[in-house]
N, C-alpha and C. Protein backbone atom coordinates (compact mmCIF):
# COMPACT_ATOMS: atom_id res chain seq x y z
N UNK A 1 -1.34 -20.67 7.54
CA UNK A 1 -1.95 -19.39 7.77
C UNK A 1 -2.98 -19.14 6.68
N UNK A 2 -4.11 -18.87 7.12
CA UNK A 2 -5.28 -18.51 6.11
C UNK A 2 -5.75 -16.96 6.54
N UNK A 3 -5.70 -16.05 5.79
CA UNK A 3 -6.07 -14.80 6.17
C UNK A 3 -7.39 -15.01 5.87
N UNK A 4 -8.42 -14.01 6.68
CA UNK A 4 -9.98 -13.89 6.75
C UNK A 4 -10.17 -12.65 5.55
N UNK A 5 -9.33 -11.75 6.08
CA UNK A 5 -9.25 -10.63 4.78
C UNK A 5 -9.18 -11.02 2.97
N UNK A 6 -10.21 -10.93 2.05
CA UNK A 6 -10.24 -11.74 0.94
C UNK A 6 -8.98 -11.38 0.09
N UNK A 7 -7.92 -11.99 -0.34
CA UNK A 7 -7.62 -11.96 -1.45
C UNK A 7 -7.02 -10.99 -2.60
N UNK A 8 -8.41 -10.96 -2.80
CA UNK A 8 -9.20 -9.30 -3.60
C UNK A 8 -8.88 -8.36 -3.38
N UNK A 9 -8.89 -8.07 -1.80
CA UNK A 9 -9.21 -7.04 -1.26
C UNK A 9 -7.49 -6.46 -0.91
N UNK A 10 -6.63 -7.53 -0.57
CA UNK A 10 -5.01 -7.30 -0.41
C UNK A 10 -5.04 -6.73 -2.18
N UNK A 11 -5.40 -7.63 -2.84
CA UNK A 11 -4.65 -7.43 -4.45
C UNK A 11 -5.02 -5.95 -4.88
N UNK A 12 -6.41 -5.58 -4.67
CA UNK A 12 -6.79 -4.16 -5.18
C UNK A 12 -5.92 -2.95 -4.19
N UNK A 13 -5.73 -3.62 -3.08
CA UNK A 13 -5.01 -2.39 -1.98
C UNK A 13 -3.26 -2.30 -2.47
N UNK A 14 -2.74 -3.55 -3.08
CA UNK A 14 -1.75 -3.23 -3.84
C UNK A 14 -1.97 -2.36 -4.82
N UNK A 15 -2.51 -2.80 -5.94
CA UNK A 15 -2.85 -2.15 -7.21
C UNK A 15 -2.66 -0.42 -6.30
N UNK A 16 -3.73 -0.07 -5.75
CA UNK A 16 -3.95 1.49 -5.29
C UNK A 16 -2.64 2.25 -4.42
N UNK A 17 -2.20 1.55 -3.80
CA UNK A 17 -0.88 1.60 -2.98
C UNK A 17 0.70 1.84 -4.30
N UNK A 18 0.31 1.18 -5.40
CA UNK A 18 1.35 1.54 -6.19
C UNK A 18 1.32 2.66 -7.10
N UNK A 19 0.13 2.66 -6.68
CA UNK A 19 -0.23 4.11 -7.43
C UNK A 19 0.26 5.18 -6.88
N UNK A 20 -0.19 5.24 -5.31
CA UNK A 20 -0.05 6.36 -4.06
C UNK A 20 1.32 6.73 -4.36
N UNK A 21 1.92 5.59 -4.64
CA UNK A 21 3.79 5.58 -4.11
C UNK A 21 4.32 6.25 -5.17
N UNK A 22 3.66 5.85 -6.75
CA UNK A 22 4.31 6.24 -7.69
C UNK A 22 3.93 7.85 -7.90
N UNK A 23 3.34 8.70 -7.02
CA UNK A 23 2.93 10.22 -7.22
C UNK A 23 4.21 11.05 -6.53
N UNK A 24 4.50 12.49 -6.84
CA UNK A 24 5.22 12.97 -6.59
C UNK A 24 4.81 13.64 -6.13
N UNK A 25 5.78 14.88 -5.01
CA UNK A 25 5.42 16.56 -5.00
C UNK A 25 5.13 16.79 -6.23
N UNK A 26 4.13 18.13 -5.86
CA UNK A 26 4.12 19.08 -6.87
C UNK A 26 5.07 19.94 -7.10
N UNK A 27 5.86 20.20 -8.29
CA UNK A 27 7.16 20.95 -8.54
C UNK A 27 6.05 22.38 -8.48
N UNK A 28 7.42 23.50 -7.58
CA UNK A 28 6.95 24.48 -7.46
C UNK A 28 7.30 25.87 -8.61
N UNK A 29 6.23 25.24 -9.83
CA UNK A 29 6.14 26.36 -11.13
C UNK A 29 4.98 27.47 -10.42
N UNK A 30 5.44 28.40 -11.58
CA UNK A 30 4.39 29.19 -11.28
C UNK A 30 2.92 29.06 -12.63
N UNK A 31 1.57 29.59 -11.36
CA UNK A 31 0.72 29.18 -12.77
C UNK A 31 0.44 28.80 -14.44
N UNK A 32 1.45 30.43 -14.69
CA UNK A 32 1.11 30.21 -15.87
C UNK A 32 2.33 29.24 -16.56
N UNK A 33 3.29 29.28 -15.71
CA UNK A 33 4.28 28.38 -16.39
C UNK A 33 3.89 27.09 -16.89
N UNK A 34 4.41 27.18 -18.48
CA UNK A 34 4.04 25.60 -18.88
C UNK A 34 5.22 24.46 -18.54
N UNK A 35 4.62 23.24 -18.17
CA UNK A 35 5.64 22.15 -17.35
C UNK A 35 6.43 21.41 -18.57
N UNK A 36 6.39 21.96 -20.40
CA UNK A 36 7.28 21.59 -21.60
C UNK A 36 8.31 22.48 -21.36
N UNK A 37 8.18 23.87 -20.60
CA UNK A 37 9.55 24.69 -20.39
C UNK A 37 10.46 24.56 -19.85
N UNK A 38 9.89 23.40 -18.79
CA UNK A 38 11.22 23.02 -18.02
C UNK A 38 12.39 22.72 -18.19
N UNK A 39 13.00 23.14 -17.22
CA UNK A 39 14.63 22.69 -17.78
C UNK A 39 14.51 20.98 -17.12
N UNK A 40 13.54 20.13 -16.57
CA UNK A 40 14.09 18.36 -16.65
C UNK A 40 12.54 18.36 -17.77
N UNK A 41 13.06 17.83 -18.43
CA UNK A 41 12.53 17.15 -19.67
C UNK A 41 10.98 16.10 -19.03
N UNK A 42 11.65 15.46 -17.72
CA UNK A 42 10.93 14.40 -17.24
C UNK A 42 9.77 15.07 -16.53
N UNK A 43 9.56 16.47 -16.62
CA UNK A 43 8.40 16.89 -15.44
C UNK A 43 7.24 16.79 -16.26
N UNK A 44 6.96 16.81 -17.08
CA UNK A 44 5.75 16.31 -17.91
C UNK A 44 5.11 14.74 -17.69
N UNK A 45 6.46 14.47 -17.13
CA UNK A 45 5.74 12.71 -16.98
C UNK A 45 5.29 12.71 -15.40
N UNK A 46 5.51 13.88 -14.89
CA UNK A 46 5.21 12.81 -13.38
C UNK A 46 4.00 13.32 -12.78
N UNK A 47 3.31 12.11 -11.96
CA UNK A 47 2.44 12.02 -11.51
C UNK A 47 2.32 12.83 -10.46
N UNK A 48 1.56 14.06 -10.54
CA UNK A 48 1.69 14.62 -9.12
C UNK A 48 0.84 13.86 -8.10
N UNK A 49 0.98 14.44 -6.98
CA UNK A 49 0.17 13.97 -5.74
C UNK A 49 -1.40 14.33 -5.64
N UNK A 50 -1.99 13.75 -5.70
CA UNK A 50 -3.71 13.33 -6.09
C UNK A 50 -4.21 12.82 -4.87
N UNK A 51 -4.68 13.38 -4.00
CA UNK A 51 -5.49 13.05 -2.69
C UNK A 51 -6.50 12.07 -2.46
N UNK A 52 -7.06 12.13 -4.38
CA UNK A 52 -8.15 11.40 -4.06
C UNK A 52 -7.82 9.93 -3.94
N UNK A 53 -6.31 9.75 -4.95
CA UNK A 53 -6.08 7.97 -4.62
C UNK A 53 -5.71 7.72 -2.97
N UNK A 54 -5.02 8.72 -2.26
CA UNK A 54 -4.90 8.35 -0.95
C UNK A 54 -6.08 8.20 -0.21
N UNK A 55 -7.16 8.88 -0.40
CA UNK A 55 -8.36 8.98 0.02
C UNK A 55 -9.15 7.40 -0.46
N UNK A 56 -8.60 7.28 -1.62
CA UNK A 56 -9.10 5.58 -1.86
C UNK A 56 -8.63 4.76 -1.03
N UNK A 57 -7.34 4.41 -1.07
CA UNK A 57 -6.77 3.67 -0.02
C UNK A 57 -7.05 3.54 1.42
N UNK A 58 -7.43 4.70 2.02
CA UNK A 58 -7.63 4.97 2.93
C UNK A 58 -8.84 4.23 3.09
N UNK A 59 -10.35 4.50 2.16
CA UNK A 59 -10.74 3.93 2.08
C UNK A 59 -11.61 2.45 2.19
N UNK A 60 -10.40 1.98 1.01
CA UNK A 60 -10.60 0.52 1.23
C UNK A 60 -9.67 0.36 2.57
N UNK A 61 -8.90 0.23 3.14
CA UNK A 61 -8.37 0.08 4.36
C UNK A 61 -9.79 -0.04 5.69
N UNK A 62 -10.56 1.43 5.46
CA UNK A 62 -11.54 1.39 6.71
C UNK A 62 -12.58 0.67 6.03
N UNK A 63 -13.12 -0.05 4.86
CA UNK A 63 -13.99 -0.75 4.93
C UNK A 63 -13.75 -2.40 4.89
N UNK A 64 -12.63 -2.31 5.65
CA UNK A 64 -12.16 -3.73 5.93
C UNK A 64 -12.45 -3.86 8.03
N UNK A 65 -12.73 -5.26 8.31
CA UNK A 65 -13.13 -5.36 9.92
C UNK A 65 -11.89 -4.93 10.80
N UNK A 66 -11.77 -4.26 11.84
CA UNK A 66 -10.94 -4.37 12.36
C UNK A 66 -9.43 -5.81 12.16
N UNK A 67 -10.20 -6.67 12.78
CA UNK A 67 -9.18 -8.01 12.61
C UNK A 67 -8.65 -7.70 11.30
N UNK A 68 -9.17 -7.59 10.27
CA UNK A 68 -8.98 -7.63 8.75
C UNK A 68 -7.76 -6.46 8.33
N UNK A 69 -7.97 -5.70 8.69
CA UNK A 69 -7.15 -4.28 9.05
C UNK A 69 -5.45 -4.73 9.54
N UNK A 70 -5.46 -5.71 10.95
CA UNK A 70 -4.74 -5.95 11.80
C UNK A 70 -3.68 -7.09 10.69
N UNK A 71 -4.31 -7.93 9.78
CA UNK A 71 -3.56 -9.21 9.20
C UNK A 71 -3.23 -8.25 8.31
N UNK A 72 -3.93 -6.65 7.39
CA UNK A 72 -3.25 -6.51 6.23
C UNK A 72 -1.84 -6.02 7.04
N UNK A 73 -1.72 -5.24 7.75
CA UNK A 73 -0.90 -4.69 9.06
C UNK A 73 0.47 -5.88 8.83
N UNK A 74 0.14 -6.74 9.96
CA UNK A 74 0.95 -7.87 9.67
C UNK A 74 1.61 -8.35 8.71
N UNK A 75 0.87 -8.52 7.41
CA UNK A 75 1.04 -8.84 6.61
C UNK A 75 2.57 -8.12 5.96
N UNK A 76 1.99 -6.41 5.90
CA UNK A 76 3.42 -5.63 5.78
C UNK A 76 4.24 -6.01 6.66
N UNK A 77 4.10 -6.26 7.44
CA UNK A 77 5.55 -6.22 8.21
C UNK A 77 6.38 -7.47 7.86
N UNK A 78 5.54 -8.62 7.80
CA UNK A 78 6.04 -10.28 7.38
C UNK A 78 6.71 -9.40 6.29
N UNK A 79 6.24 -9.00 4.88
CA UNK A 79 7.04 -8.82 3.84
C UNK A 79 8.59 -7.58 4.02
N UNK A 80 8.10 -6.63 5.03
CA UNK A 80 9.18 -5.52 5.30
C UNK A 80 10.14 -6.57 5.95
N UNK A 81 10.04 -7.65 6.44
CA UNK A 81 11.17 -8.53 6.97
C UNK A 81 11.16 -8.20 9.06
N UNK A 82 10.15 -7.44 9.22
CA UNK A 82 10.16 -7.47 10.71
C UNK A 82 9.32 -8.76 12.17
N UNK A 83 8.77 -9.45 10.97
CA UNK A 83 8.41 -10.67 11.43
C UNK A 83 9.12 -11.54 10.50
N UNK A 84 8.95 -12.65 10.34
CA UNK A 84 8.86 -13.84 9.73
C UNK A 84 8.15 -14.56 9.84
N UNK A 85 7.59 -15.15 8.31
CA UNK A 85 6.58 -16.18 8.51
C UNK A 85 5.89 -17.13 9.37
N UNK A 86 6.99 -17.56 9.81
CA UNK A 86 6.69 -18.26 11.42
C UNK A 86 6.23 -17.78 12.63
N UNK A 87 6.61 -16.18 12.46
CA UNK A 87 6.24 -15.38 13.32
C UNK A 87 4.50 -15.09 13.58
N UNK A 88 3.70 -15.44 12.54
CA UNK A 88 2.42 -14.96 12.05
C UNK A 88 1.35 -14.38 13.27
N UNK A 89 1.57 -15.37 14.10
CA UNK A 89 0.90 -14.98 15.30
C UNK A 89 1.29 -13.72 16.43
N UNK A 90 2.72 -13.96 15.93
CA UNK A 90 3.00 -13.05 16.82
C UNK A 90 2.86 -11.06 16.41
N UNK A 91 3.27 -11.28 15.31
CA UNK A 91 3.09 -10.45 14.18
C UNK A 91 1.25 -9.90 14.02
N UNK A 92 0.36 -10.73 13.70
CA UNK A 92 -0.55 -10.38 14.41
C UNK A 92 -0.96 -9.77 15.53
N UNK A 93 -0.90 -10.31 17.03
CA UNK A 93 -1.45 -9.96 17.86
C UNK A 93 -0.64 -8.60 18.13
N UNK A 94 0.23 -8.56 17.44
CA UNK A 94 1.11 -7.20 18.00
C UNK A 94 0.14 -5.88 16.72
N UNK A 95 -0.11 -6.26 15.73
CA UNK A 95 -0.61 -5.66 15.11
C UNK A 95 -2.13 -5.51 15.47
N UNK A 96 -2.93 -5.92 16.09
CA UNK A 96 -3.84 -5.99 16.81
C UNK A 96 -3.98 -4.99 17.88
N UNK A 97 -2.58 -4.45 18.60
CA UNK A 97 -2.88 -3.82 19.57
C UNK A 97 -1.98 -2.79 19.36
N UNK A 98 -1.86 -2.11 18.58
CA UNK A 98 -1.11 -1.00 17.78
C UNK A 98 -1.86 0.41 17.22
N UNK A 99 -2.82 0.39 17.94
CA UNK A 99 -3.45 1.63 17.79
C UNK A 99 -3.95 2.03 16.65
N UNK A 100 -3.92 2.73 15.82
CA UNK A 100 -4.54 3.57 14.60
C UNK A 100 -3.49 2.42 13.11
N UNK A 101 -4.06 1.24 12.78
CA UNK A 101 -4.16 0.61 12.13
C UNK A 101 -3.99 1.20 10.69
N UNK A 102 -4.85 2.35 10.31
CA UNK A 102 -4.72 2.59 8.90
C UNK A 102 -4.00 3.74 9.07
N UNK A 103 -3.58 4.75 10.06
CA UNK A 103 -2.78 5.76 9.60
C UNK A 103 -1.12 5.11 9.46
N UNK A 104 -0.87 3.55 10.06
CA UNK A 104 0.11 3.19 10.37
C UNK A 104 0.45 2.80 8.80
N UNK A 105 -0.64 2.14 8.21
CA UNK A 105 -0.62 1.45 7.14
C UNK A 105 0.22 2.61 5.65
N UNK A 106 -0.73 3.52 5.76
CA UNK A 106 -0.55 4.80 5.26
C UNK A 106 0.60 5.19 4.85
N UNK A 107 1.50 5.49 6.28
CA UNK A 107 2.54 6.31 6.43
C UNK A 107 3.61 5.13 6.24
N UNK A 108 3.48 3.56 5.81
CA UNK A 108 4.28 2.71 4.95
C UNK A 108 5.22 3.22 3.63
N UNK A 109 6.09 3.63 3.54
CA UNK A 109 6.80 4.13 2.41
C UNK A 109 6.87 3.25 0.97
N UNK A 110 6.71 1.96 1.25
CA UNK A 110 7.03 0.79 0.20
C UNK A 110 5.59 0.12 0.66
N UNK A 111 4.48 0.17 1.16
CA UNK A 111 3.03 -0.59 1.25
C UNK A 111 3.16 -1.58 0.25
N UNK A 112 3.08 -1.21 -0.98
CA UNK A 112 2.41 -2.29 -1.87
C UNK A 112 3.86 -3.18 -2.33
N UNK A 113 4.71 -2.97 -1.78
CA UNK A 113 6.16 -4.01 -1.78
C UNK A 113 5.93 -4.52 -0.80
N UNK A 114 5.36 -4.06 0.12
CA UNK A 114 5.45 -5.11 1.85
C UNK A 114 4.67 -5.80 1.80
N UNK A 115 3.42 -5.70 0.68
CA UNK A 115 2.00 -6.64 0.81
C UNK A 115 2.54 -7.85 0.05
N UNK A 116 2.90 -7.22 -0.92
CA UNK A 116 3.43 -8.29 -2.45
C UNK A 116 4.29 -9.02 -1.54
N UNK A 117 5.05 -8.91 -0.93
CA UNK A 117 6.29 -9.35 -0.35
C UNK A 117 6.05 -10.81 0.73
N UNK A 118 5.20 -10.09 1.51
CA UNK A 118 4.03 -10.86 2.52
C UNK A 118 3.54 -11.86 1.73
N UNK A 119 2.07 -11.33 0.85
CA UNK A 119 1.68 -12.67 0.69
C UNK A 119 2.68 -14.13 -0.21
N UNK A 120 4.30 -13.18 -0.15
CA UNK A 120 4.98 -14.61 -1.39
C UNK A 120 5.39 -15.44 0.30
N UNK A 121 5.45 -15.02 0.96
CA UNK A 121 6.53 -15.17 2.28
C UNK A 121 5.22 -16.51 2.08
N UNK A 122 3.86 -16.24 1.97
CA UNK A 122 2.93 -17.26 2.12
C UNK A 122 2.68 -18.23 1.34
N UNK A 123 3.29 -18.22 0.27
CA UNK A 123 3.04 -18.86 -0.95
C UNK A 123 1.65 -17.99 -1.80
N UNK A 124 1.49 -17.26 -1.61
CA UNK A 124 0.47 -16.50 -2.27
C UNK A 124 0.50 -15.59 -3.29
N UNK A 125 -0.81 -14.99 -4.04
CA UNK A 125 0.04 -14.11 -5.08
C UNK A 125 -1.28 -13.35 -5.69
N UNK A 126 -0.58 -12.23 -6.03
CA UNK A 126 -2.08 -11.60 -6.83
C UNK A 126 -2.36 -12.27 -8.43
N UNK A 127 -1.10 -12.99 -8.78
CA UNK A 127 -1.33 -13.40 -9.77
C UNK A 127 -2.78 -14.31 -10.61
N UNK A 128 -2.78 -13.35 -11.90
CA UNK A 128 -4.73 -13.79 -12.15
C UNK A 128 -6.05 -12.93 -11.36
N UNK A 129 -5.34 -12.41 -10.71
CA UNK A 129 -6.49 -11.39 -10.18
C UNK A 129 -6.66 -10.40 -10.18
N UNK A 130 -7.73 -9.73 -10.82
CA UNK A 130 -8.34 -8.32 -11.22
C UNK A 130 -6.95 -7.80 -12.16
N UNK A 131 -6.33 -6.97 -12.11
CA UNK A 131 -5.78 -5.80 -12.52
C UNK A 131 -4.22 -6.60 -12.36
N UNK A 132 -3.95 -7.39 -11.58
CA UNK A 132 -2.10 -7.88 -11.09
C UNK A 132 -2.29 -9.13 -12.57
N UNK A 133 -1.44 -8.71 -12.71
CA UNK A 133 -0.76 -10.42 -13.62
C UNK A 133 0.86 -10.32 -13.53
């Protein structure tokens, strides 16, 4: 299996996808409340929810070709364990005819575990590239 989709383009959609995942609700303080008053210690650390990285993802998702769209598609699912490797084709063409491609991608709870996951199922890896080591 050789994906047409570059590489790159899976590895950076991880990178952004672990980002998406790692954001939280916004805890419901009030304005002026400062988030050191809290009674969990940990609300200072968390990442709230930031539109604009989903809006990235989203993104890079639509400036990929249709087909390209359809293998990252696949791809999650090979790693979520609903195909298998062997499956590739089939897994494809089903992802091919699945309607709205990136809202599907999106609404993935674990994305950048299903990609990572996928390309090992292939022998593949972001390893050495851009931002993954």
């Amino acid at each position: 299996m050789e994906l047409s989709v570059p590489l790159e383009s899976v590895c950076r959609l991880i990178v952004r996808a672990r980002e998406l995942e790692a954001q939280v609700p916004m805890n419901d303080m009030d304005e002026d409340e400062d988030p050191t008053d809290s009674d969990d210690p940990m609300a200072v650390l968390e990442d709230e929810a930031n539109e604009a990285v989903e809006e990235e993802v989203r993104a890079l998702l639509e400036d990929l070709a249709d087909d390209e769209i359809a293998e990252v598609l696949a791809l999650a699912w090979v790693g979520r364990g609903t195909f298998e490797a062997g499956e590739w084709d089939e897994a494809l063409e089903e992802a091919a005819s699945s309607g709205d491609l990136v809202d599907q991608l999106l609404e993935l709870p674990m994305l950048s575990a299903y990609l990572d996951a996928g390309l090992s199922a292939f022998d593949l890896s972001c390893e050495g590239i851009g931002q993954i080591d």
